[in-house]
N, C-alpha and C. Protein backbone atom coordinates (compact mmCIF):
# COMPACT_ATOMS: atom_id res chain seq x y z
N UNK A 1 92.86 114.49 110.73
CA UNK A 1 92.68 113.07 110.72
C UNK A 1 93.91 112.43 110.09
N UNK A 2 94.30 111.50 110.61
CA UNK A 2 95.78 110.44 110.00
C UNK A 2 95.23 109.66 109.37
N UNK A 3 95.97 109.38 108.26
CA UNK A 3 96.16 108.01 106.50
C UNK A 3 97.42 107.47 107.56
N UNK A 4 96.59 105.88 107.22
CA UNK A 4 97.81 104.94 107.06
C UNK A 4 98.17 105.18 106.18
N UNK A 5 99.91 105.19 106.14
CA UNK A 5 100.52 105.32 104.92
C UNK A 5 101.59 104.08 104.70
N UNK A 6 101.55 103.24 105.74
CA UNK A 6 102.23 101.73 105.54
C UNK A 6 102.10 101.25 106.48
N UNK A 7 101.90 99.92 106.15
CA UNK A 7 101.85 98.34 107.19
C UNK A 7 102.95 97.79 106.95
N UNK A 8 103.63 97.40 107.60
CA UNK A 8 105.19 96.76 107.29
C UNK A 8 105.57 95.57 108.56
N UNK A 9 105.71 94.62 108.35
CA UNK A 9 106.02 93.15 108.73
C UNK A 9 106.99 93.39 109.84
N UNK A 10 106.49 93.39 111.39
CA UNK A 10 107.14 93.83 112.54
C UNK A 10 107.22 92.38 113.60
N UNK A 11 108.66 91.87 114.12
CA UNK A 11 108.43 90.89 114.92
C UNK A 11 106.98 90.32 115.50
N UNK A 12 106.62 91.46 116.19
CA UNK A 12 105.57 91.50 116.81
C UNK A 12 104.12 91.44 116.24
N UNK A 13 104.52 91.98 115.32
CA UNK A 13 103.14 91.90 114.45
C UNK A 13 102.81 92.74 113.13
N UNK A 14 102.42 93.25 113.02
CA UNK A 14 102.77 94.92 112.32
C UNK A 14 102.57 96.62 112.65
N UNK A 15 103.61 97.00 112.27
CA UNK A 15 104.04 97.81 112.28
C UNK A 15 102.76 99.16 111.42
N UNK A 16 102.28 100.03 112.21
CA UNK A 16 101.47 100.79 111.39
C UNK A 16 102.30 102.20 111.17
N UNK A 17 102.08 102.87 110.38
CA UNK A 17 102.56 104.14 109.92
C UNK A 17 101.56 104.83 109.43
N UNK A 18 101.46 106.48 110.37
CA UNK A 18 100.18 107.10 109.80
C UNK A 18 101.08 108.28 109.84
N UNK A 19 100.80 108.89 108.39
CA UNK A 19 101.00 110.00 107.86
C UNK A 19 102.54 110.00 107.68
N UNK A 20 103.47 108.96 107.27
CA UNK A 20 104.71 108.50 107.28
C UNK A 20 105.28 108.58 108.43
N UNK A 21 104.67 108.61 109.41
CA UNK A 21 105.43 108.31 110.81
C UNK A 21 105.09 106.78 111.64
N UNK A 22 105.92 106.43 112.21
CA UNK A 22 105.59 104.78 112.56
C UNK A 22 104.87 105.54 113.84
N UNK A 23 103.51 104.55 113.91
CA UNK A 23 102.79 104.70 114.79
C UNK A 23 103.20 103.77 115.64
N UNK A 24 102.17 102.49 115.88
CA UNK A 24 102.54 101.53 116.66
C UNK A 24 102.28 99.93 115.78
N UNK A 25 102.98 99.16 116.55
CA UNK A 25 103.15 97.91 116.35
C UNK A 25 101.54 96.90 116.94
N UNK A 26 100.72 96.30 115.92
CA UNK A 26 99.74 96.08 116.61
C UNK A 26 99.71 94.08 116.42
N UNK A 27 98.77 94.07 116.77
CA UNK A 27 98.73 92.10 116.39
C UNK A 27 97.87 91.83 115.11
N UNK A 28 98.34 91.55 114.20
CA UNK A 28 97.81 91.45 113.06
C UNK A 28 96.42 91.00 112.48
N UNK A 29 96.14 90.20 113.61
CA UNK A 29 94.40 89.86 113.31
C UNK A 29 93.86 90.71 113.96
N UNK A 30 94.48 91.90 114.86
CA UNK A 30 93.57 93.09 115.13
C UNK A 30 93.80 94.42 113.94
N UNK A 31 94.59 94.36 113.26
CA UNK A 31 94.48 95.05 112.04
C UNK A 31 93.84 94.66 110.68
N UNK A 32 93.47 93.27 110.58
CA UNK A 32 93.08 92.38 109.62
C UNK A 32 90.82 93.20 110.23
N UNK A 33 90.51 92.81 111.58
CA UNK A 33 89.44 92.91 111.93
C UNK A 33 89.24 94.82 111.51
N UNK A 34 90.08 95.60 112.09
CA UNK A 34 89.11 97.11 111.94
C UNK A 34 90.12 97.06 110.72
N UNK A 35 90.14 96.62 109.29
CA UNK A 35 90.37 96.52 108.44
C UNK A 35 90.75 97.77 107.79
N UNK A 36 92.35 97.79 108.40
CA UNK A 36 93.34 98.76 108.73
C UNK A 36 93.85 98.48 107.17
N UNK A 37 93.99 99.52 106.70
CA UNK A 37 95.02 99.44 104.93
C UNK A 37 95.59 100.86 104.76
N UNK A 38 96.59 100.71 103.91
CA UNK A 38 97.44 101.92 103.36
C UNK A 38 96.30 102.53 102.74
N UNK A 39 96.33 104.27 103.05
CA UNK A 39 95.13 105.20 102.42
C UNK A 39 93.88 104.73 103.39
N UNK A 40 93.78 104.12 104.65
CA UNK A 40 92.78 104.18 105.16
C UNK A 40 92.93 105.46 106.28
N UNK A 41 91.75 105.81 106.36
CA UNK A 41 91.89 106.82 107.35
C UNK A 41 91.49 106.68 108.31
N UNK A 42 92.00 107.17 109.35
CA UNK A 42 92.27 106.65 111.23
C UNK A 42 91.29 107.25 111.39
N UNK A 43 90.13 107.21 111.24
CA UNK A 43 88.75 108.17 111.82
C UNK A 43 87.96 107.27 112.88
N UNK A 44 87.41 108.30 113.80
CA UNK A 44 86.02 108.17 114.90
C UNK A 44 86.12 106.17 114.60
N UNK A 45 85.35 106.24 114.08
CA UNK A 45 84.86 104.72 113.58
C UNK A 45 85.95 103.48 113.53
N UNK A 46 86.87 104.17 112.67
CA UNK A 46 87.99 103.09 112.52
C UNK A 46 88.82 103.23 113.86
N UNK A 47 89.00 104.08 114.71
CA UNK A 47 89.69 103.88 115.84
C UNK A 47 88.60 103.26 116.40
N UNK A 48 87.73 103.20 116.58
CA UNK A 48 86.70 102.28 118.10
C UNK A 48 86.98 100.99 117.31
N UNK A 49 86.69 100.60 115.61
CA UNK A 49 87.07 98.77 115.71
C UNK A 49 88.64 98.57 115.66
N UNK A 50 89.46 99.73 115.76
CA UNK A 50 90.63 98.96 116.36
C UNK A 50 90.63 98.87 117.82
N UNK A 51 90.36 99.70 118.31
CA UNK A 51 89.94 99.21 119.63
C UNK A 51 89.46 98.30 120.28
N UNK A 52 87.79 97.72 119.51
CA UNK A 52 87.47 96.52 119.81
C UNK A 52 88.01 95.15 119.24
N UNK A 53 88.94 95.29 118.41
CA UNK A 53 89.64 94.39 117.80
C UNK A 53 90.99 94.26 119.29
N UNK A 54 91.42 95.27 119.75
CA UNK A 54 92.64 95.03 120.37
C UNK A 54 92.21 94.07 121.67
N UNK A 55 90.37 94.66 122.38
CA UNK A 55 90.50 94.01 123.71
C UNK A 55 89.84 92.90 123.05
N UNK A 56 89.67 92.59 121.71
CA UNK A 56 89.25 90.99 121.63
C UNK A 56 90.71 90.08 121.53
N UNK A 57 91.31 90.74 120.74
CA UNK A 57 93.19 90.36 120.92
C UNK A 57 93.73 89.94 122.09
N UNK A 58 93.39 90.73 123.05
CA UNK A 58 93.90 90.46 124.59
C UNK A 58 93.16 89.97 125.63
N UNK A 59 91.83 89.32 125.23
CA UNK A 59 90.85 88.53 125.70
C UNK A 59 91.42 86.98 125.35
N UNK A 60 91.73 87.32 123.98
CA UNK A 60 92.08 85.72 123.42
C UNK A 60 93.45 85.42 123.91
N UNK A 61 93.77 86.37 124.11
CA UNK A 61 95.81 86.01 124.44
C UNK A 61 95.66 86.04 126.25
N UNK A 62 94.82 86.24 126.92
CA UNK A 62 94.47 85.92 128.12
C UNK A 62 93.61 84.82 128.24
N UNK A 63 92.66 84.15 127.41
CA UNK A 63 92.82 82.65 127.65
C UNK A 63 93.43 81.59 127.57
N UNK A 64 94.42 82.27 126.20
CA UNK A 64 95.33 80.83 125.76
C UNK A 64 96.35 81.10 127.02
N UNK A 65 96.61 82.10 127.76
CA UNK A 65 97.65 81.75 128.87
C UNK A 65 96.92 80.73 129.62
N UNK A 66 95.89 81.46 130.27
CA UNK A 66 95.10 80.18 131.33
C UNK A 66 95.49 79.28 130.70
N UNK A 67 94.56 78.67 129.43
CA UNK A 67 94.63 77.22 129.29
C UNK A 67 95.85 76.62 129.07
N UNK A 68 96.93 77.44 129.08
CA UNK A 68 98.31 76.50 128.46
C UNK A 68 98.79 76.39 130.36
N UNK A 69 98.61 76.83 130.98
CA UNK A 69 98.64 76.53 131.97
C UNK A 69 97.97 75.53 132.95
N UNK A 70 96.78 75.25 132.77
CA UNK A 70 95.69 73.93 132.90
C UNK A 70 94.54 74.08 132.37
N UNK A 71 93.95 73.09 132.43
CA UNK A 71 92.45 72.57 131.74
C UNK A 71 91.01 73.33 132.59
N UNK A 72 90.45 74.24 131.61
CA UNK A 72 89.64 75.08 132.29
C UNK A 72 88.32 74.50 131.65
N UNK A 73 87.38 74.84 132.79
CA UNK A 73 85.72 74.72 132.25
C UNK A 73 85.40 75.54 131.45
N UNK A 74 84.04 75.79 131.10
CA UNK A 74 83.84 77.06 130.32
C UNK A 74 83.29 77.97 131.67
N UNK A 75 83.11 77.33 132.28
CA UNK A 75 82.40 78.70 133.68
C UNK A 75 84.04 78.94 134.29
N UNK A 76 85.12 78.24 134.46
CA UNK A 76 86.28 78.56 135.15
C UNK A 76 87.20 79.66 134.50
N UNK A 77 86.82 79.53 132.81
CA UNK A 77 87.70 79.99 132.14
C UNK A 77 87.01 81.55 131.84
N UNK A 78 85.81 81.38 132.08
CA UNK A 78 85.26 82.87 132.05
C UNK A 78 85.10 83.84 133.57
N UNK A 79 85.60 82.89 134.09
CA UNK A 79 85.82 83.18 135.57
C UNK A 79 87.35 83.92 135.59
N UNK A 80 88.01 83.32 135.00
CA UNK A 80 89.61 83.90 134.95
C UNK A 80 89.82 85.00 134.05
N UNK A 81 89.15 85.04 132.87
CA UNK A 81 89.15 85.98 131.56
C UNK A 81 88.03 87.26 132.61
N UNK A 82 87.20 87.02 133.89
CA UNK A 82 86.53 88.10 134.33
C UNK A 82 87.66 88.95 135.41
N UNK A 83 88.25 87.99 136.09
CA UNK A 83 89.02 88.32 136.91
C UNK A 83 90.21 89.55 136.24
N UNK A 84 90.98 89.45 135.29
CA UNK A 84 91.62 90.15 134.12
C UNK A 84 91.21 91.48 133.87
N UNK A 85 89.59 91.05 134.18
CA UNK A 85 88.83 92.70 133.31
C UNK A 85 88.28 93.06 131.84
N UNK A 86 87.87 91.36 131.28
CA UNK A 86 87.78 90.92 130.29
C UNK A 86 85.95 91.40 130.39
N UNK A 87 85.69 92.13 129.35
CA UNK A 87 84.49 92.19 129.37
C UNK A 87 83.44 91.27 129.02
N UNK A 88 82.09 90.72 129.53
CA UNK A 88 80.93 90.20 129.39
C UNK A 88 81.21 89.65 127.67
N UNK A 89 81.00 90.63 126.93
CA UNK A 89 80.62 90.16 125.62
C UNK A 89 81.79 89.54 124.98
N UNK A 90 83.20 90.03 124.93
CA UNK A 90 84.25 89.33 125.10
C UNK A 90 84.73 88.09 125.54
N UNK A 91 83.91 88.05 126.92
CA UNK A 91 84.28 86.52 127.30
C UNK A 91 83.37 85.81 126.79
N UNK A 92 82.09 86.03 126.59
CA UNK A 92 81.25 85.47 125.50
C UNK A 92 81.82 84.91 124.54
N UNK A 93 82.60 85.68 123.66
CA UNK A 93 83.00 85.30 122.38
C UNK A 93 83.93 84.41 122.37
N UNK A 94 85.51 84.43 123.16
CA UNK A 94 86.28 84.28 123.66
C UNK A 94 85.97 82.54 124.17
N UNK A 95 84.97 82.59 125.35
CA UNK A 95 84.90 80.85 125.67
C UNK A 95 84.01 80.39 124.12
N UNK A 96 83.05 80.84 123.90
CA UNK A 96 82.35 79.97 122.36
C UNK A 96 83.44 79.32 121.76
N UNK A 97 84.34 80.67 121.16
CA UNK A 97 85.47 80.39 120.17
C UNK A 97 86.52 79.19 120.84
N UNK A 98 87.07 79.45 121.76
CA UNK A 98 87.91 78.13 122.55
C UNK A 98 86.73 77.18 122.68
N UNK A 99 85.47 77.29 123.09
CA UNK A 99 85.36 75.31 122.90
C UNK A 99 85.01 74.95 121.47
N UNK A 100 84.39 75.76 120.79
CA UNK A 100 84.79 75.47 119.48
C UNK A 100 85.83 74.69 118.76
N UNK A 101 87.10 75.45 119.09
CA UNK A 101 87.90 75.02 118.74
C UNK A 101 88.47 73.88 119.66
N UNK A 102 87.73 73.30 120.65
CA UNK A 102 88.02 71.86 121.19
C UNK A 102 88.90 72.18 122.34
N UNK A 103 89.10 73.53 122.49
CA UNK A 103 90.35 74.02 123.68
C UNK A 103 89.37 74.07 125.24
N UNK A 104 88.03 73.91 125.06
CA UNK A 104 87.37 74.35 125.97
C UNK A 104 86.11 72.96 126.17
N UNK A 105 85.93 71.66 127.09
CA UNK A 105 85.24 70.82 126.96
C UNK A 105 85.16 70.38 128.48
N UNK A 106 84.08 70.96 128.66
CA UNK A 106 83.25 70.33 130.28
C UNK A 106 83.61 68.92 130.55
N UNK A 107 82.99 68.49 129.53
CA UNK A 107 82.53 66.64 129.77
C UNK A 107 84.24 66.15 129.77
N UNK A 108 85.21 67.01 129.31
CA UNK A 108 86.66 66.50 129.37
C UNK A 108 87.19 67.05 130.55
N UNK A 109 86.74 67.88 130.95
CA UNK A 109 87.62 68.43 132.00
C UNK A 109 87.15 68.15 133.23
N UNK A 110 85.93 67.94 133.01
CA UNK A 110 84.95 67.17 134.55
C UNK A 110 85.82 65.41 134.77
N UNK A 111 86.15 65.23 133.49
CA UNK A 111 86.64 63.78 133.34
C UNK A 111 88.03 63.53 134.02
N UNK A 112 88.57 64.26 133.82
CA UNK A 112 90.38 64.76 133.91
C UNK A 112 90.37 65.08 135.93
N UNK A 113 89.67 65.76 136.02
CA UNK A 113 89.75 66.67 137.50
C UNK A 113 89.06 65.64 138.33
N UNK A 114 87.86 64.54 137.98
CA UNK A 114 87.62 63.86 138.75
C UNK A 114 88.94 62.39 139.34
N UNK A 115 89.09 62.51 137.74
CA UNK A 115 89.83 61.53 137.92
C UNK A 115 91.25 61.72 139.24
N UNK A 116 91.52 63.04 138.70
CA UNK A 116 93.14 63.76 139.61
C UNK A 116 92.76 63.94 141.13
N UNK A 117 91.36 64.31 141.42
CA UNK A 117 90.66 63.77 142.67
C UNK A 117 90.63 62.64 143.63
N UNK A 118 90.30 61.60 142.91
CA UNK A 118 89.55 60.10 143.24
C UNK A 118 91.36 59.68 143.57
N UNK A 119 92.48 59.98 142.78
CA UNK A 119 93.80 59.54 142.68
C UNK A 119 94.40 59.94 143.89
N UNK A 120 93.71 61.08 144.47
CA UNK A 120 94.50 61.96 145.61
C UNK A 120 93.59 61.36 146.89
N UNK A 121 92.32 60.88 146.68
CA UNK A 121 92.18 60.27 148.20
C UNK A 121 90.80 61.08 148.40
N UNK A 122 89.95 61.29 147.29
CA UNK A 122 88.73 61.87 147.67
C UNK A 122 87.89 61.19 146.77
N UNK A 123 86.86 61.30 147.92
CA UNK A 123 85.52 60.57 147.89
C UNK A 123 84.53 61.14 146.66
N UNK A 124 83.48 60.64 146.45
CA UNK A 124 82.71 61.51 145.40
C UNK A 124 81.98 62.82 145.71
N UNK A 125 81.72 62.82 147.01
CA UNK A 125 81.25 63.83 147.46
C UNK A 125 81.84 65.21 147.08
N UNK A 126 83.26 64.86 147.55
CA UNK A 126 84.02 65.97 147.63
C UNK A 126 84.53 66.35 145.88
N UNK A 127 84.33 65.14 144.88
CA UNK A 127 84.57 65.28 143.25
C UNK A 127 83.43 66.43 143.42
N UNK A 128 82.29 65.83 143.34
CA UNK A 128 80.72 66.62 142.67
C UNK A 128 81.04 68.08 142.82
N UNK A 129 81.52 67.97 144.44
CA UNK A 129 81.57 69.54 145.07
C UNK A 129 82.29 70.35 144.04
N UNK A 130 83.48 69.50 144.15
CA UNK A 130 84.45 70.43 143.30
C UNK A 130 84.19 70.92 141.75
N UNK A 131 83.87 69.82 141.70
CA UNK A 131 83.47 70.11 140.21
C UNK A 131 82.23 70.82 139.99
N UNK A 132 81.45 71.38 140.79
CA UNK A 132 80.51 72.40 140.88
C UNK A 132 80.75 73.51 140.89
N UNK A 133 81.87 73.50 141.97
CA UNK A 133 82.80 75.17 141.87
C UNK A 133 83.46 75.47 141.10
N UNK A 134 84.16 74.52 140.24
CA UNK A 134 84.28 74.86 139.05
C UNK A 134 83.58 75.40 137.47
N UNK A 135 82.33 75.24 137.66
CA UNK A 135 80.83 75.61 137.10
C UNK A 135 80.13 73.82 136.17
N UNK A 136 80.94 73.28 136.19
CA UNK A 136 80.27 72.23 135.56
C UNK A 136 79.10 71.44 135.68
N UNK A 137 78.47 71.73 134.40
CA UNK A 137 76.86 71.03 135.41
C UNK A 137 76.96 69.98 135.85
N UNK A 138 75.72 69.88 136.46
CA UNK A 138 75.80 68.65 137.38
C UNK A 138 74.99 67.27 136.42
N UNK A 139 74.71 67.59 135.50
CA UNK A 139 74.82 66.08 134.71
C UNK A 139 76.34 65.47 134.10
N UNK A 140 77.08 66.65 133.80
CA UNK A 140 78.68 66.19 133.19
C UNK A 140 79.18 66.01 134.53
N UNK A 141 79.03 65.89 135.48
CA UNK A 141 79.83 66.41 136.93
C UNK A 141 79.90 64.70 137.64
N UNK A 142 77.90 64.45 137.34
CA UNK A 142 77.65 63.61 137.67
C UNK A 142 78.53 62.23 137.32
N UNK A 143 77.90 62.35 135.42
CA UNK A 143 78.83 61.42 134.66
C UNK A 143 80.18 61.20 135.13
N UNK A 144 81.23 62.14 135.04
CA UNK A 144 82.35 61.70 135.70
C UNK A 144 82.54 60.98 136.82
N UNK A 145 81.85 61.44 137.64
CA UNK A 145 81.95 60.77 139.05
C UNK A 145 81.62 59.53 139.01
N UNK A 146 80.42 58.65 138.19
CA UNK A 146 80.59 57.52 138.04
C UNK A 146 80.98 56.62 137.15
N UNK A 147 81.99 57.63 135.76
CA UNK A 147 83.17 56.92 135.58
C UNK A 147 84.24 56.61 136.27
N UNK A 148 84.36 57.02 137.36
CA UNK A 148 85.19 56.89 138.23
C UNK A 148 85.54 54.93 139.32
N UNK A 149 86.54 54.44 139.42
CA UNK A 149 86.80 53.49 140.48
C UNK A 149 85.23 53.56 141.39
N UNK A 150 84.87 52.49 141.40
CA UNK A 150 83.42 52.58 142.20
C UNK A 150 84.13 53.07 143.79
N UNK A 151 83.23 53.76 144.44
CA UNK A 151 83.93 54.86 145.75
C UNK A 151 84.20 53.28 146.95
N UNK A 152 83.62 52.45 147.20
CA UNK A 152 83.82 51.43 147.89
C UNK A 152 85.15 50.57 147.76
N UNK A 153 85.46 50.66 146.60
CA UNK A 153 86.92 49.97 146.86
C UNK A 153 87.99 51.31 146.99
N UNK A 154 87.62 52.63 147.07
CA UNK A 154 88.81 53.21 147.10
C UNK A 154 88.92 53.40 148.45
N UNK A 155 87.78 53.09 149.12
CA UNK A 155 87.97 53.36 151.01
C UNK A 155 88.52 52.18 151.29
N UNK A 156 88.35 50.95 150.42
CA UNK A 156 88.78 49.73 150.91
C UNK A 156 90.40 50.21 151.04
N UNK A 157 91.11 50.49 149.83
CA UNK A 157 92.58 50.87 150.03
C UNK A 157 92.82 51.61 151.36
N UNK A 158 92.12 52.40 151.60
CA UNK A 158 92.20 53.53 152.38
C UNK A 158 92.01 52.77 153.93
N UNK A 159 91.49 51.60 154.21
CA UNK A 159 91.28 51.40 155.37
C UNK A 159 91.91 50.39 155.51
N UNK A 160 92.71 49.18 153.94
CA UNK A 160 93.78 49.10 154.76
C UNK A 160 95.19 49.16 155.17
N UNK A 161 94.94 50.37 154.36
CA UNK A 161 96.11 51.18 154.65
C UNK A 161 96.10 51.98 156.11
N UNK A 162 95.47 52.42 156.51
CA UNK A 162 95.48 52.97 157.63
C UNK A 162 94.48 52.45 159.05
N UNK A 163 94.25 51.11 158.51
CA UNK A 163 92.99 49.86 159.71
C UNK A 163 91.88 50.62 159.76
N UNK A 164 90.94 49.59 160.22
CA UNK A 164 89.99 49.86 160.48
C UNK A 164 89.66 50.12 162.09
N UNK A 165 89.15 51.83 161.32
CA UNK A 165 89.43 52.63 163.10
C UNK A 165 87.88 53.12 162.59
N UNK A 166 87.45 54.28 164.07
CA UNK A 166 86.33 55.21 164.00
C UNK A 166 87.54 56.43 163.30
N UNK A 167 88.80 56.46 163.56
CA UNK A 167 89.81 57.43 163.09
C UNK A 167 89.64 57.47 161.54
N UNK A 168 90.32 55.86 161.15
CA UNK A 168 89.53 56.29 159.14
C UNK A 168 88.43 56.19 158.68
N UNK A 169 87.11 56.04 159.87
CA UNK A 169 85.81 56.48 159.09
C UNK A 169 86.17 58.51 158.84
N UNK A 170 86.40 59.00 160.37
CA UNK A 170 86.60 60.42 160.29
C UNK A 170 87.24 60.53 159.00
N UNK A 171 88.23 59.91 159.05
CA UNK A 171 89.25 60.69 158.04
C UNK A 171 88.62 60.21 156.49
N UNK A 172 87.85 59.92 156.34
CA UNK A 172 87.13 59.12 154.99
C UNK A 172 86.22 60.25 155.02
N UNK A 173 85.54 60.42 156.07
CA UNK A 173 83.99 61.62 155.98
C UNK A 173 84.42 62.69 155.55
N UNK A 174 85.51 63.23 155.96
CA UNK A 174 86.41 64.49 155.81
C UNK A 174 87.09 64.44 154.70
N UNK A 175 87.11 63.29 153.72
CA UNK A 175 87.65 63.44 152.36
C UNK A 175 86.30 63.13 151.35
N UNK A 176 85.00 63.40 151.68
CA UNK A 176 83.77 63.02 150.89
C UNK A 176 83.40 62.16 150.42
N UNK A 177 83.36 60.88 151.37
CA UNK A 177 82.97 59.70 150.82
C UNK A 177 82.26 59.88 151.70
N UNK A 178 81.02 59.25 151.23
CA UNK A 178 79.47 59.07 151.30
C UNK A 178 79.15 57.88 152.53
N UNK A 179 77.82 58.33 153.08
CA UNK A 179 77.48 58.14 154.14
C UNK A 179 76.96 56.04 153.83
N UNK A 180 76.94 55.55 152.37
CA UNK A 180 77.01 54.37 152.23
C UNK A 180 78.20 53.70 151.93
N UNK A 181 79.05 54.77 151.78
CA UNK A 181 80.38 53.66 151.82
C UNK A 181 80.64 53.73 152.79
N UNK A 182 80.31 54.29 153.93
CA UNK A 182 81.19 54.64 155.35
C UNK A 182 80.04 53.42 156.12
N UNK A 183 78.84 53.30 156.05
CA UNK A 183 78.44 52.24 156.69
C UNK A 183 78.62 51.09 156.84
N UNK A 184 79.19 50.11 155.88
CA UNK A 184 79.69 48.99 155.89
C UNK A 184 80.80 49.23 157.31
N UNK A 185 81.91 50.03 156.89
CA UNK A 185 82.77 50.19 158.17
C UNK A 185 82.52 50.00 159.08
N UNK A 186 81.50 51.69 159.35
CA UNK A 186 81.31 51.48 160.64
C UNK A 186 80.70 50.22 161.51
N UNK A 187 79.87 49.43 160.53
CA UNK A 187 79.23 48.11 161.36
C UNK A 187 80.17 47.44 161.89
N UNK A 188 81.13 47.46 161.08
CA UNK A 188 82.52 46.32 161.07
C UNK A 188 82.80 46.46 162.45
N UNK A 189 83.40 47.65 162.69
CA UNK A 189 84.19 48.56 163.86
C UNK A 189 83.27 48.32 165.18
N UNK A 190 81.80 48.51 165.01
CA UNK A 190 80.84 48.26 165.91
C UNK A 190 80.84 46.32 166.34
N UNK A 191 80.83 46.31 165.45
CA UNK A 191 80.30 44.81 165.94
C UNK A 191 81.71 44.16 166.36
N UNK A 192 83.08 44.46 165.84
CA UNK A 192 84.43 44.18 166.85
C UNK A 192 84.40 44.57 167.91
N UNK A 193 83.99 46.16 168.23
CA UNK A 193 83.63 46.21 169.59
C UNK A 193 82.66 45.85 170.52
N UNK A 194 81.90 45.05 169.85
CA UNK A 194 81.17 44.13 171.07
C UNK A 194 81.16 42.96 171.21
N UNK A 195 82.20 42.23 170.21
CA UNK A 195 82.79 41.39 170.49
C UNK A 195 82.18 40.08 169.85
């Protein structure tokens, strides 16, 4: 069985030494957790919580990539931490701890994505959707959607920007606006054509 016989302050993190030979370089809150010390001994036990200390290490250093990259749900972000190979109880811990710490907020990110939606030319339909597949319930999903520009004046832009055709009802249906904002139109369109 191997004694740590020194921890020593390594770019990376620290540096372990068992039995005066440098072992490896680990991340320091995974040596802090299987509560790694000089004269501890590397046994059965203490290798499995460095172990579970390392894939909680690389659970957490695989969300903060996602999120520094964009704004995740808690169902998206355990969706990405699964994809990885991040285990169940891990990502458990892992999303708690990020929304905890405010890195992880539905009701903000349902807010943010609807909004980057509604900006690009989609209807609410197509928000809700999305924001479903993203896992957000459908009461925060909801809420956003009707913080949102009420959906009737954004078809108004939309139609007259591109007139009033049966072409931008299609092209309105096909971006998820709803079968009551599209009726006003279509009457419009109907009743020009009969003059």
């Amino acid at each position: 069985m191997a004694t740590v016989t020194a921890l020593r302050q390594a770019r990376a993190g620290v540096l372990v030494e068992l039995d005066g030979a440098p072992w490896r370089t680990l991340p320091v809150d995974a040596v802090a957790a299987a509560r790694l010390g000089v004269g501890c001994d590397l046994d059965r036990v203490t290798a499995r919580a460095l172990a579970r200390a390392l894939r909680h290490h690389r659970a957490e250093e695989a969300a903060l990539r996602a999120l520094a990259r964009r704004e995740h749900s808690r169902a998206s972000l355990d969706d990405r931490l699964a994809r990885v190979g991040v285990s169940a109880r891990d990502r458990r811990e892992v999303v708690e701890r990020a929304e905890s710490a405010g890195l992880v907020d539905d009701a903000r990110f349902a807010e943010r994505r609807a909004g980057q939606l509604a900006e690009r030319g989609a209807g609410n339909l197509r928000v809700l959707d999305d924001l479903a597949r993203h896992g957000v319930p459908e009461g925060i999903a909801r809420a956003a959607t009707a913080a949102l520009e009420p959906e009737p004046e954004r078809a108004a832009r939309v139609v007259e920007a591109r007139g009033a055709s049966v072409r931008t009802v299609r092209y309105l249906a096909s971006r998820g606006f709803s079968e009551e904002t599209l009726e006003p139109l279509i009457a419009e369109i109907e009743s020009r054509a009969l003059g």
